[in-house]
N, C-alpha and C. Protein backbone atom coordinates (compact mmCIF):
# COMPACT_ATOMS: atom_id res chain seq x y z
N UNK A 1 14.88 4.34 2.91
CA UNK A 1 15.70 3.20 3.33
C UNK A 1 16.55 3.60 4.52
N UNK A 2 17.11 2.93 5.14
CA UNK A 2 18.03 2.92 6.56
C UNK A 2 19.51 3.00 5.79
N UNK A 3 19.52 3.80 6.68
CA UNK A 3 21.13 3.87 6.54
C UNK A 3 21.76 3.65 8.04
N UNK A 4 23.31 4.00 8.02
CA UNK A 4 24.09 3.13 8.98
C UNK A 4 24.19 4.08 10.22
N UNK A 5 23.25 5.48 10.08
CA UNK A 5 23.25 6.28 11.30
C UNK A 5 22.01 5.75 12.18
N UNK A 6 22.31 5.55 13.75
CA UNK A 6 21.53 5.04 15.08
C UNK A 6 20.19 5.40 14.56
N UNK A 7 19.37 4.85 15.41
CA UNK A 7 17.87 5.17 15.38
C UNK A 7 17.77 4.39 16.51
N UNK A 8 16.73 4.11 16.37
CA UNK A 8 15.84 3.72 18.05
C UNK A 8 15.03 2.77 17.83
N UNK A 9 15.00 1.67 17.95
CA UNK A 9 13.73 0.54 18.30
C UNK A 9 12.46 0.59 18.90
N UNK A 10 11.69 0.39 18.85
CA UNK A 10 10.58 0.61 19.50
C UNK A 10 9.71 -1.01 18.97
N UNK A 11 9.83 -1.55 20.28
CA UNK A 11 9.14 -2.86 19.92
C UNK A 11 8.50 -3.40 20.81
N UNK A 12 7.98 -4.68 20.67
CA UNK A 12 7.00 -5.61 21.78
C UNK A 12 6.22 -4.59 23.06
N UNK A 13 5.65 -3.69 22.55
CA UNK A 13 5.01 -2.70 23.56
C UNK A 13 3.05 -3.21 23.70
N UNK A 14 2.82 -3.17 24.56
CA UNK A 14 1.25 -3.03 24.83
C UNK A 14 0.94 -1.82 25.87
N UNK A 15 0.37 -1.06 24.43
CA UNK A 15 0.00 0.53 24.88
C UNK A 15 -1.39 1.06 24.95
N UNK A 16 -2.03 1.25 25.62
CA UNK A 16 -3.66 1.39 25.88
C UNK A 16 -3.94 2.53 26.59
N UNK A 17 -5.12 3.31 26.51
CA UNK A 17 -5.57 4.44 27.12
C UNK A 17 -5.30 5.18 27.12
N UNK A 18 -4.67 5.85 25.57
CA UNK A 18 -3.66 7.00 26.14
C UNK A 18 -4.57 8.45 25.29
N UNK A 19 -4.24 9.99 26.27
CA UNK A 19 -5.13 10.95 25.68
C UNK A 19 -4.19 11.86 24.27
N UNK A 20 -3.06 10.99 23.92
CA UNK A 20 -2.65 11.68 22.65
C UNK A 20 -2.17 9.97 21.69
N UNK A 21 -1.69 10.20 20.91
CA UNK A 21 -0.87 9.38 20.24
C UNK A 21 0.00 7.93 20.88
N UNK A 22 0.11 7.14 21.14
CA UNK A 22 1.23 5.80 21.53
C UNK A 22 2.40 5.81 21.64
N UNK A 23 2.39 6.15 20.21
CA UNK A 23 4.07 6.38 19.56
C UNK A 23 4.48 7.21 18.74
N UNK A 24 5.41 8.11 19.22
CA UNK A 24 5.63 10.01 17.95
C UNK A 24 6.82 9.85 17.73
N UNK A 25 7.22 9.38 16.64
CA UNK A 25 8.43 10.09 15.99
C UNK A 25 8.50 11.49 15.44
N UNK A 26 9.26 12.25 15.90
CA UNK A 26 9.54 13.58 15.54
C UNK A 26 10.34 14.50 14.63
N UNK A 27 10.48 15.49 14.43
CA UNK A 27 11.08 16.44 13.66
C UNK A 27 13.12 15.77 12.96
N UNK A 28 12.65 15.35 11.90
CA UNK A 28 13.88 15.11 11.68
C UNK A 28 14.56 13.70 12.25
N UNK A 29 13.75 12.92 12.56
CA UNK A 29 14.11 11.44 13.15
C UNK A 29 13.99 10.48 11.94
N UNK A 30 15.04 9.72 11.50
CA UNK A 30 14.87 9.04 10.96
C UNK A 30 15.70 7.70 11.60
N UNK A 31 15.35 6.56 10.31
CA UNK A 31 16.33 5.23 10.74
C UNK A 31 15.47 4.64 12.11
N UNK A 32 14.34 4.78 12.55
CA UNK A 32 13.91 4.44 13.48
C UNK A 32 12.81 3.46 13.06
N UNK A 33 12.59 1.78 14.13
CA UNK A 33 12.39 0.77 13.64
C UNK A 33 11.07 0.41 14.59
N UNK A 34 9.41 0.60 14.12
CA UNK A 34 8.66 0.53 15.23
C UNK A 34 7.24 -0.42 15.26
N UNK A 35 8.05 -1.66 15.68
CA UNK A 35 7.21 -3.30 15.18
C UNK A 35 6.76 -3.77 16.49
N UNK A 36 6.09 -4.96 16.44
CA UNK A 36 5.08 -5.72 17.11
C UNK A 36 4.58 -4.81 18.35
N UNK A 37 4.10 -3.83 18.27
CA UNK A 37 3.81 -3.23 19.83
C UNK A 37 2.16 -3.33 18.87
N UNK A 38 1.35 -3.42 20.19
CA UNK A 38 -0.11 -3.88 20.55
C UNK A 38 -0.65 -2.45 20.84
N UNK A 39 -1.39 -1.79 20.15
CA UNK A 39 -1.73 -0.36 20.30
C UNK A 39 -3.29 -0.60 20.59
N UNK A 40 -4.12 0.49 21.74
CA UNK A 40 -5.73 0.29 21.63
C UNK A 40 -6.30 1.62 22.61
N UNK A 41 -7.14 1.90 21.72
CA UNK A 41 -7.41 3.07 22.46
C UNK A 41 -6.77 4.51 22.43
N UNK A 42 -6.22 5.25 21.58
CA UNK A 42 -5.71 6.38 21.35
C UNK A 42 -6.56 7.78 21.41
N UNK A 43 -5.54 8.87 21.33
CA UNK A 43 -6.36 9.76 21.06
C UNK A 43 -7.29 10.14 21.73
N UNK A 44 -7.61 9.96 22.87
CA UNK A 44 -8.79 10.02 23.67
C UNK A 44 -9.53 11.26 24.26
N UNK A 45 -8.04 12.72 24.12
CA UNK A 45 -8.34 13.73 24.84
C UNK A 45 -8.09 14.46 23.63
N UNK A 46 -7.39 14.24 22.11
CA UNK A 46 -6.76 14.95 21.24
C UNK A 46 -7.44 14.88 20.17
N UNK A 47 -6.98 15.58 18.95
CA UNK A 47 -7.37 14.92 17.42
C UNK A 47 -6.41 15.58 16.86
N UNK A 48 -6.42 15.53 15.67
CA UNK A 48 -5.56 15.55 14.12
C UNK A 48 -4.04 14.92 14.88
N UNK A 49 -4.13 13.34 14.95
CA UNK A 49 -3.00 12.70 15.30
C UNK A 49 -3.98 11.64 15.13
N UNK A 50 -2.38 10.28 15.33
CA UNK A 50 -2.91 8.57 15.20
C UNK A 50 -2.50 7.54 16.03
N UNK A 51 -2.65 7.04 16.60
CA UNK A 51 -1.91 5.74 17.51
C UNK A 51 -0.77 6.00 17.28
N UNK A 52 -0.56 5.78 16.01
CA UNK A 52 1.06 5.76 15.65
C UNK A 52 1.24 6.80 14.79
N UNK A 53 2.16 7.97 15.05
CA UNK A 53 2.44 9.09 14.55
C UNK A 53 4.14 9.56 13.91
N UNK A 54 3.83 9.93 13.19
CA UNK A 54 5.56 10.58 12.45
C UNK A 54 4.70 12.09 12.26
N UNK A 55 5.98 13.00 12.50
CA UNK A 55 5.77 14.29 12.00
C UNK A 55 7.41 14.64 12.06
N UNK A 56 7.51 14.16 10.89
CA UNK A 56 9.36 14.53 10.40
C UNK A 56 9.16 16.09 9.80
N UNK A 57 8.59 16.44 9.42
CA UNK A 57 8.81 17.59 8.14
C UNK A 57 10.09 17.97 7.35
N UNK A 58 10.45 17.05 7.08
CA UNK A 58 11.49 16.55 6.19
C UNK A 58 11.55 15.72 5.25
N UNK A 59 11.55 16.16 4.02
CA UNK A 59 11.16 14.89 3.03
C UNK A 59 12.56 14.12 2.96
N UNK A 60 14.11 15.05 3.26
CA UNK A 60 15.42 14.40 3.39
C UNK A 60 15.66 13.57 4.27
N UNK A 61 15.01 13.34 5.60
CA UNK A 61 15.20 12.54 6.19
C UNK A 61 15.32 11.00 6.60
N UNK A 62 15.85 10.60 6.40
CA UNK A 62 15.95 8.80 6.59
C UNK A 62 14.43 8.46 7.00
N UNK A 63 13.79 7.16 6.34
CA UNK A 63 12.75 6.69 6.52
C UNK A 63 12.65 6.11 7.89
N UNK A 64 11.49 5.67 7.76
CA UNK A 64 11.45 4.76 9.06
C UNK A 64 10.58 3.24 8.64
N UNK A 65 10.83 2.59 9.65
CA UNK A 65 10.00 1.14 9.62
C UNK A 65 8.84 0.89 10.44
N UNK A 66 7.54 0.90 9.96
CA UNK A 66 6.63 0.73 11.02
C UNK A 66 6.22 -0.90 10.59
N UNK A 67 6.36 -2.06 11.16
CA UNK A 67 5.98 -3.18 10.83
C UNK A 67 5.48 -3.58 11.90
N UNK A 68 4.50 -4.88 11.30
CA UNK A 68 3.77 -5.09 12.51
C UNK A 68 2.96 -5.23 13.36
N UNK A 69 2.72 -3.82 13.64
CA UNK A 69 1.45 -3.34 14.80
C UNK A 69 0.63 -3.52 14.39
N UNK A 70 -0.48 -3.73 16.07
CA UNK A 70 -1.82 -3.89 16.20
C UNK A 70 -2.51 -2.54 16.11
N UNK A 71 -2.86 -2.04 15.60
CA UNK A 71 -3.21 -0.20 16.04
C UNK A 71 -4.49 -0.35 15.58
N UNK A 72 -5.54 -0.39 17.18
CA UNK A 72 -7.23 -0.40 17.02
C UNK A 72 -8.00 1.11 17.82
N UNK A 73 -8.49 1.36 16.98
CA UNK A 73 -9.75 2.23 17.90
C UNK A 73 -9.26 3.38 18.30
N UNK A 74 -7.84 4.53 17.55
CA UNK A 74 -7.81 5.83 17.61
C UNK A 74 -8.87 6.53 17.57
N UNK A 75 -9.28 7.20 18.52
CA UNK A 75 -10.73 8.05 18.45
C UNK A 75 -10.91 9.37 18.38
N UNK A 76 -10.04 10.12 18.80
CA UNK A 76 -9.71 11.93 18.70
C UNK A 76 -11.22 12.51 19.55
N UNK A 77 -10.72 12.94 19.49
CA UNK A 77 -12.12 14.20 20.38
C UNK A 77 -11.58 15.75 20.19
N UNK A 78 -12.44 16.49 20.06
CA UNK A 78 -12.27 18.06 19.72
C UNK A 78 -13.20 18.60 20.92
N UNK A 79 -12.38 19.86 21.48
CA UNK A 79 -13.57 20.87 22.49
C UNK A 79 -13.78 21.68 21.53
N UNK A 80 -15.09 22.26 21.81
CA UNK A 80 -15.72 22.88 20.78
C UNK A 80 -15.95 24.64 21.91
N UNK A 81 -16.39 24.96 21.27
CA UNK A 81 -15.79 26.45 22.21
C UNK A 81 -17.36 26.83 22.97
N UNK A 82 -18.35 26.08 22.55
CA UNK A 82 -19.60 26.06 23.82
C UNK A 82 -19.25 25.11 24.70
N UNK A 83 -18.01 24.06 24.74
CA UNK A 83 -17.83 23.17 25.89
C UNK A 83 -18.37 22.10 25.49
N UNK A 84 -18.99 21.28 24.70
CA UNK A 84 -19.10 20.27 24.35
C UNK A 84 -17.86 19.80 23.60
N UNK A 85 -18.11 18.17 23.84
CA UNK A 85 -17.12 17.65 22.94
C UNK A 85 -17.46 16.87 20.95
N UNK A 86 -16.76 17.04 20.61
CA UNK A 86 -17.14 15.85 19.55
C UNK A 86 -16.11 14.64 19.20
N UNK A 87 -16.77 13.71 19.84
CA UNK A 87 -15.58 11.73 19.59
C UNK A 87 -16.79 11.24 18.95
N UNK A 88 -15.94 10.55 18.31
CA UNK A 88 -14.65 10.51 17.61
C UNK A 88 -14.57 11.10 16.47
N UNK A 89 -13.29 11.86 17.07
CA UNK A 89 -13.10 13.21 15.82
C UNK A 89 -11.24 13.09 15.29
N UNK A 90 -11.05 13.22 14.25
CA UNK A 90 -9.98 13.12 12.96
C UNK A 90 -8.97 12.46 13.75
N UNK A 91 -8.98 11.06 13.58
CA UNK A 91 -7.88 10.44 14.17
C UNK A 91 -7.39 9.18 13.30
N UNK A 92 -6.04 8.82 12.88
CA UNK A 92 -5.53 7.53 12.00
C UNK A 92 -4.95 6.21 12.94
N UNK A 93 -5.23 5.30 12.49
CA UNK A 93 -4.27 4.44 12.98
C UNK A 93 -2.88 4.82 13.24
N UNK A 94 -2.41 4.69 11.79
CA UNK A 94 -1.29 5.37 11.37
C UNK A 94 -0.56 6.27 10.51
N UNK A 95 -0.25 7.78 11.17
CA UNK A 95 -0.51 8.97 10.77
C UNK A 95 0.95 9.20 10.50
N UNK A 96 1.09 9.66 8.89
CA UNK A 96 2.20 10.09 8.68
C UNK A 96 2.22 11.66 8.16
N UNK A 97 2.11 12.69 9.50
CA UNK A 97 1.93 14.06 9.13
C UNK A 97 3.05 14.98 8.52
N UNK A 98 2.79 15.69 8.02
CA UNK A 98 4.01 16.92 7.84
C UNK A 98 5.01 16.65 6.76
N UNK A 99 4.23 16.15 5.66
CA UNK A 99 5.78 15.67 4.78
C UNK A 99 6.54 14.81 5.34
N UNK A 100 6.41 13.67 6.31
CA UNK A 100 7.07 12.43 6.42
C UNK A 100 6.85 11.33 5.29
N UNK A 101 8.31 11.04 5.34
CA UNK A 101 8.57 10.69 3.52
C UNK A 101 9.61 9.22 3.84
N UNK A 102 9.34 8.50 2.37
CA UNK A 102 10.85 7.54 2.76
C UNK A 102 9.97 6.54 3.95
N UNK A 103 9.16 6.27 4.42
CA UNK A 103 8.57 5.15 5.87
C UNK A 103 8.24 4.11 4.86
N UNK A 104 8.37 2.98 5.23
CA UNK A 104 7.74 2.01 5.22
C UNK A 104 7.00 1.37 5.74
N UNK A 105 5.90 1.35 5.23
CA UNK A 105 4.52 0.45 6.40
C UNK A 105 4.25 -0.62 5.87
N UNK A 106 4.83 -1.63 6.51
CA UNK A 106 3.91 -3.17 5.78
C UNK A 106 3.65 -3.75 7.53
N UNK A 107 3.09 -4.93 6.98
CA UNK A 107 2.10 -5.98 7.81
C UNK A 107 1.46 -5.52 8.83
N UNK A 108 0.74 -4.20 9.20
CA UNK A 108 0.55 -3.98 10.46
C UNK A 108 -1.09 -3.94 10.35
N UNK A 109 -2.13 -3.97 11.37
CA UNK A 109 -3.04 -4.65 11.29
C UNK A 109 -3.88 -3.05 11.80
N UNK A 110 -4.65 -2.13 11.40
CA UNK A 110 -5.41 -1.65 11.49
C UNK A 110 -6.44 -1.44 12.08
N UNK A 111 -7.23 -1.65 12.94
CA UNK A 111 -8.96 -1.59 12.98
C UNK A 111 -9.54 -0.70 13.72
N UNK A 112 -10.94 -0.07 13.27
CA UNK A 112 -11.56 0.39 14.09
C UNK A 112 -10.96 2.12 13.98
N UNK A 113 -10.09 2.65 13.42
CA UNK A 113 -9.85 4.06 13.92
C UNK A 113 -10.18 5.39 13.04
N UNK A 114 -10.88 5.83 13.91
CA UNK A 114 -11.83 6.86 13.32
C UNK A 114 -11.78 7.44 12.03
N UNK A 115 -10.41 8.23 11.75
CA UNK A 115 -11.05 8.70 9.99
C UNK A 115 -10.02 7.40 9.38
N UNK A 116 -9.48 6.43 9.78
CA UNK A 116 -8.98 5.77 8.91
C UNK A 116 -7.67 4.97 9.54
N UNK A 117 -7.26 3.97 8.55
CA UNK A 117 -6.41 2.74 8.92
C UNK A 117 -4.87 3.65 9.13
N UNK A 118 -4.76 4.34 7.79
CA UNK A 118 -3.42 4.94 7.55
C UNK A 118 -3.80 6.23 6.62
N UNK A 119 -2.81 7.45 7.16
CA UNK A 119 -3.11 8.85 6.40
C UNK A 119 -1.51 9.32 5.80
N UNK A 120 -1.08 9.32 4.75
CA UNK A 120 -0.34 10.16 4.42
C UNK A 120 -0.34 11.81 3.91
N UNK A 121 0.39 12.38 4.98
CA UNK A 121 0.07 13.91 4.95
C UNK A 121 1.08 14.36 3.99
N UNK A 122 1.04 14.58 3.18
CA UNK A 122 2.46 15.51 1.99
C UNK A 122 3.63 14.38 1.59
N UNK A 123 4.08 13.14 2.07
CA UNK A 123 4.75 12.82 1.74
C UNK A 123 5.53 12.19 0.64
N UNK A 124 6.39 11.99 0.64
CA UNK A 124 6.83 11.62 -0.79
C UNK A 124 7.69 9.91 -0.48
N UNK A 125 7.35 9.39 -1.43
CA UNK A 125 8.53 7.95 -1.52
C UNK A 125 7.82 6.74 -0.14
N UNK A 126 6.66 6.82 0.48
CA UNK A 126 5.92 6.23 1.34
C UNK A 126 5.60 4.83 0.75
N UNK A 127 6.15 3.51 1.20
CA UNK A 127 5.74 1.98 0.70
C UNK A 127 4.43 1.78 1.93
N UNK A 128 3.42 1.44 1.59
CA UNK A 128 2.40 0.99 2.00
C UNK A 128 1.82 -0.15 1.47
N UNK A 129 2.38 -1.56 2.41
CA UNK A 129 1.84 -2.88 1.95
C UNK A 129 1.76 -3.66 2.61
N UNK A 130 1.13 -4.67 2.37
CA UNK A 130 0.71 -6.45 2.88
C UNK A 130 -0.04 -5.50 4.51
N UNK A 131 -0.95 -4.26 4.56
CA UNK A 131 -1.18 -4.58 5.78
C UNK A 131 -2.71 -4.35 5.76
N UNK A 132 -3.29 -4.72 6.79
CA UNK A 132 -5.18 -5.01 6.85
C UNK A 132 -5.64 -3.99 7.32
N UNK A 133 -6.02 -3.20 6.49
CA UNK A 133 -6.87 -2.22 7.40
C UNK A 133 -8.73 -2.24 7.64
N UNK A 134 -9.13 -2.52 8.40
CA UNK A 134 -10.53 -2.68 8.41
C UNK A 134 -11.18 -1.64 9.31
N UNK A 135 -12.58 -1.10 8.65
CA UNK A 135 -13.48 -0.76 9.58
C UNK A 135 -13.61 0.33 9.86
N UNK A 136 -12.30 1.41 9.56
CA UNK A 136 -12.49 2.84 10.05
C UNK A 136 -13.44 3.86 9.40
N UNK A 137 -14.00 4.77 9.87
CA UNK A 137 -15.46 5.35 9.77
C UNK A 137 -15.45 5.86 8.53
N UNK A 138 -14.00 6.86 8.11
CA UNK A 138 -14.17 7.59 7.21
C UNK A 138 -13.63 6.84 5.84
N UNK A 139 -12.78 6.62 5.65
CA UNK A 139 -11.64 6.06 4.48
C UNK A 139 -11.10 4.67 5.51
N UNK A 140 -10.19 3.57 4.77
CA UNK A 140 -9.26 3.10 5.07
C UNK A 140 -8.00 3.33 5.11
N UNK A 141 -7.58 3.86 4.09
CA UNK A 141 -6.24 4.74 3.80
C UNK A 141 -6.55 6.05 3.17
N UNK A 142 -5.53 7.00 3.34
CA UNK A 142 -5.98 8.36 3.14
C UNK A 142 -4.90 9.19 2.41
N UNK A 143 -4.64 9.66 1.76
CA UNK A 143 -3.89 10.85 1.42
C UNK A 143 -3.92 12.20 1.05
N UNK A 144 -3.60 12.87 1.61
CA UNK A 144 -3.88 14.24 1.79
C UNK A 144 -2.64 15.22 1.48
N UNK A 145 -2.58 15.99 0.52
CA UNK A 145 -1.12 16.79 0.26
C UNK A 145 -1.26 18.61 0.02
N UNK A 146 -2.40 19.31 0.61
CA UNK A 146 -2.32 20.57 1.14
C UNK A 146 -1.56 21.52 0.81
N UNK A 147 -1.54 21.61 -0.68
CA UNK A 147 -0.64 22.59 -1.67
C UNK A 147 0.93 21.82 -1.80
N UNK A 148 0.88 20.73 -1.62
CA UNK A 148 2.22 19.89 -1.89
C UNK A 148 2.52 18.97 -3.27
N UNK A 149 3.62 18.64 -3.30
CA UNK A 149 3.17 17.77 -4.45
C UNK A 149 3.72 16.15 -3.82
N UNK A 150 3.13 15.23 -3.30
CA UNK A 150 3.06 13.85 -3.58
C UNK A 150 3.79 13.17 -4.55
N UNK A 151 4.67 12.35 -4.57
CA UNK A 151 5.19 11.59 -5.38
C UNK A 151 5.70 10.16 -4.94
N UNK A 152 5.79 9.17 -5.92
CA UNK A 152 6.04 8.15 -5.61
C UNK A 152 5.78 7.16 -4.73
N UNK A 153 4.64 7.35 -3.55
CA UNK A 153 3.72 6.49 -2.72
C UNK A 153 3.48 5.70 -3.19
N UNK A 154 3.38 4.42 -2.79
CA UNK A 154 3.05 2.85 -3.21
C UNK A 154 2.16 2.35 -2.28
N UNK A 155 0.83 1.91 -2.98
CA UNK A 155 -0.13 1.61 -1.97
C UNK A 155 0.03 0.21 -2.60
N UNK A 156 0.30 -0.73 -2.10
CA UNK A 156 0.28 -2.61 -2.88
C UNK A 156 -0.12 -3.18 -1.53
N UNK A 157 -0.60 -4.59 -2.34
CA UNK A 157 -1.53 -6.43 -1.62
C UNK A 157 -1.43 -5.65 -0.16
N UNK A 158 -2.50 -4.42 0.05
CA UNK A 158 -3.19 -4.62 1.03
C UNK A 158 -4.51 -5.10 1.20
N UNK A 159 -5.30 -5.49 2.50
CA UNK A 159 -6.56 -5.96 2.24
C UNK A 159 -7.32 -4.91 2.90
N UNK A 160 -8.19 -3.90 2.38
CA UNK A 160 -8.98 -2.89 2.85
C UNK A 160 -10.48 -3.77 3.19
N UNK A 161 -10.51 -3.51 4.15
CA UNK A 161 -12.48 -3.96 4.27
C UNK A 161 -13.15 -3.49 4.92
N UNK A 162 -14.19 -3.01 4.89
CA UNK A 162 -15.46 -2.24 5.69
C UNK A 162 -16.64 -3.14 5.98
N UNK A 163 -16.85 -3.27 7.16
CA UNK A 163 -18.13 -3.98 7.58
C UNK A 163 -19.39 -3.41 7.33
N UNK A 164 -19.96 -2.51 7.42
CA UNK A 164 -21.08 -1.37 7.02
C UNK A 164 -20.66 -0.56 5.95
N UNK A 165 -21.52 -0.69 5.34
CA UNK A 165 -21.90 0.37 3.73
C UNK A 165 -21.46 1.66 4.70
N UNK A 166 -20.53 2.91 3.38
CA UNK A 166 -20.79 3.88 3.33
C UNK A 166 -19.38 4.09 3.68
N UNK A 167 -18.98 5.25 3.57
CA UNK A 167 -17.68 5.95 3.38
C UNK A 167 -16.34 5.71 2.78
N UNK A 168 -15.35 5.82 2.50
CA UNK A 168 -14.35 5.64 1.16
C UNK A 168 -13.82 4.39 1.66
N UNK A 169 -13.54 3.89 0.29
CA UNK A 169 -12.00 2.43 1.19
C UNK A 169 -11.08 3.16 1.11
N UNK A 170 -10.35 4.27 -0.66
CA UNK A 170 -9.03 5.12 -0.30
C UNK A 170 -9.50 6.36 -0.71
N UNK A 171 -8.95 7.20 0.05
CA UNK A 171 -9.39 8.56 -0.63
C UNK A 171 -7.76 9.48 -0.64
């Protein structure tokens, strides 16, 4: 939840083409509020990141608000050490890495991004609802906790959908 210390807005944005992430909240940022911006195309030069990214590593830290967003077609790419590439490689819509805890994600609209709509990495106390995720290759929503322990995540009345057979709706 928000409390009465500053944070930062981040709103009405149309963000396209970019070779890392859109939007990064960082180490210890909380109280920060990040709605209607139009996301497409991420990730283009990077991977293990999402259009929209938190990496608090702080489970104490004030949540945040992601409402809203359009976030389509994160794609990641990896160099591989003969010089080839591989796209689209491990990328979320919306990526909550490192034990970012306490966020709230509702209404934001998903599509198209490579391993998935939304990933929670370690976190704890994460509301995930009313938002659409469609289409992404691997999973729709994801959670992943890497010798951690997970608690209290709320996945509710979202609508997961996949157009083509084959790979998870949540994993």
């Amino acid at each position: 939840a928000l409390t009465s210390e500053p944070g930062n807005l981040i709103a009405h944005n149309l963000i396209t083409d970019c070779p890392r992430y859109a939007i990064g909240i960082k180490m210890n940022q909380g109280n920060n509020v990040v709605e209607f911006n139009e996301i497409h195309r991420t990730n283009m030069e990077t991977n293990d990141t999402g259009g929209i990214e938190s990496c608090v590593r702080n489970r104490e830290a004030p949540g945040n608000i992601y409402r809203y967003n359009l976030v389509t077609d994160a794609v990641g790419l990896k160099a591989m050490p003969d010089g080839t590439f591989l796209t689209p490689y491990y990328s979320w819509g919306i990526y909550m890495d490192d034990h970012s805890s306490s966020a709230h994600i509702v209404g934001n609209i998903c599509v198209r991004n490579y391993r998935g709509g939304v990933h929670i990495h370690g976190g704890q106390k994460n509301i995930i609802e009313n938002n659409i995720l469609v289409d992404s290759t691997e999973q729709q929503c994801e959670f992943n906790n890497i010798g951690t322990q997970m608690v209290e995540n709320v996945f509710r009345r979202n609508i997961v959908y996949r157009l083509k057979p084959g790979g998870n709706m949540i994993r």
